[in-house]
C-alpha atoms as a PDB file:
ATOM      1  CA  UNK A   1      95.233  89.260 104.870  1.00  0.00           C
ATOM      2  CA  UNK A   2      93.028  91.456 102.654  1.00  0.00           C
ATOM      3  CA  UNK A   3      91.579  90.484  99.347  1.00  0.00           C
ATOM      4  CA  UNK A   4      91.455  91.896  96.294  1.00  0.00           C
ATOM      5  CA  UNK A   5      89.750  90.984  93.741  1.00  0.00           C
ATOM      6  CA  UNK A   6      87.412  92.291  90.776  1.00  0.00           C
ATOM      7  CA  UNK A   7      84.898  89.436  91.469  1.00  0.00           C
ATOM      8  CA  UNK A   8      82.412  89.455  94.475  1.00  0.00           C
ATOM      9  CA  UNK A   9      83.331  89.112  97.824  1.00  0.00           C
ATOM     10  CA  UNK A  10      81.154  86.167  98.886  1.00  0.00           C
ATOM     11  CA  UNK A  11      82.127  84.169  95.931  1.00  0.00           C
ATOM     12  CA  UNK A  12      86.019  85.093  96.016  1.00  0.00           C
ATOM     13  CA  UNK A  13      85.904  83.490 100.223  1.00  0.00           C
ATOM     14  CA  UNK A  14      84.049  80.986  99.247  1.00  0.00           C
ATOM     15  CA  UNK A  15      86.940  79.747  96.864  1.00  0.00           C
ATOM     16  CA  UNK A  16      89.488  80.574  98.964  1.00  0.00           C
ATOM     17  CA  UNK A  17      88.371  80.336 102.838  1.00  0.00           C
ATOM     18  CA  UNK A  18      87.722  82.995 105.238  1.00  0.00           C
ATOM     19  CA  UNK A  19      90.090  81.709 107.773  1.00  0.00           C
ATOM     20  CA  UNK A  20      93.412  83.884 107.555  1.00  0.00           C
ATOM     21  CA  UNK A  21      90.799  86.979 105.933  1.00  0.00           C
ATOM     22  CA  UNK A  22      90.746  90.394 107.242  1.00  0.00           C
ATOM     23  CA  UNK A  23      89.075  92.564 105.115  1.00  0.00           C
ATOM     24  CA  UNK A  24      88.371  92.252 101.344  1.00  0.00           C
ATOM     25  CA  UNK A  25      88.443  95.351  98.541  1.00  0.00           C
ATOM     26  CA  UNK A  26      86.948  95.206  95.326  1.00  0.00           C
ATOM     27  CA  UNK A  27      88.691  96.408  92.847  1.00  0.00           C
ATOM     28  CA  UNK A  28      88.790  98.446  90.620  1.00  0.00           C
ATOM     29  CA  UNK A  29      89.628 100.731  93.906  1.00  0.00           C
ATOM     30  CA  UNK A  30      91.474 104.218  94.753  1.00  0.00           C
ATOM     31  CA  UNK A  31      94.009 105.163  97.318  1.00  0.00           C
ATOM     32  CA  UNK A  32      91.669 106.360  99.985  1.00  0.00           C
ATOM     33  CA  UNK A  33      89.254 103.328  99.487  1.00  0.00           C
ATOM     34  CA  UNK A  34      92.557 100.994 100.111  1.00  0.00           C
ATOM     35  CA  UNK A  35      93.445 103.465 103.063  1.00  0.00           C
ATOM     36  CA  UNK A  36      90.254 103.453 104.775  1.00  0.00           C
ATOM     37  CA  UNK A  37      90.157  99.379 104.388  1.00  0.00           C
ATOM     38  CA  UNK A  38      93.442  99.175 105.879  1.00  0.00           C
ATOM     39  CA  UNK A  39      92.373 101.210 108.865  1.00  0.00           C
ATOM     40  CA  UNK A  40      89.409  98.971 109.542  1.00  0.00           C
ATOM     41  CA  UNK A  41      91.580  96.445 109.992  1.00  0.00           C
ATOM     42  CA  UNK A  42      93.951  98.030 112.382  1.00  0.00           C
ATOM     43  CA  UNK A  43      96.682  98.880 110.360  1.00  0.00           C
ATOM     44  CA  UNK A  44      98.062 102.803 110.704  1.00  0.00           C
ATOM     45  CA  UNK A  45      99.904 104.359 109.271  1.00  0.00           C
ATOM     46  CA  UNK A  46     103.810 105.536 110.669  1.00  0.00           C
END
């Protein structure tokens, strides 16, 4: 799972858990931002 959220990471999983977490954006984020978070993460695109 990635997060998104407009507040800080550290204080958004530390509400929520980092257990099922893969990544986290903040927002307010673009297309490539998302992109380049969701290759980090291993996802590619088809």
């Amino acid at each position: 799972m990635i997060l998104s959220s407009g507040y800080d990471e550290d204080e958004v999983v530390a509400h929520i858990g980092d257990d099922a977490v893969s990544g986290f954006i903040q927002k307010p984020y673009g297309g490539a931002a998302l992109i380049e978070r969701l290759r980090a993460v291993g996802v590619e695109s088809r």
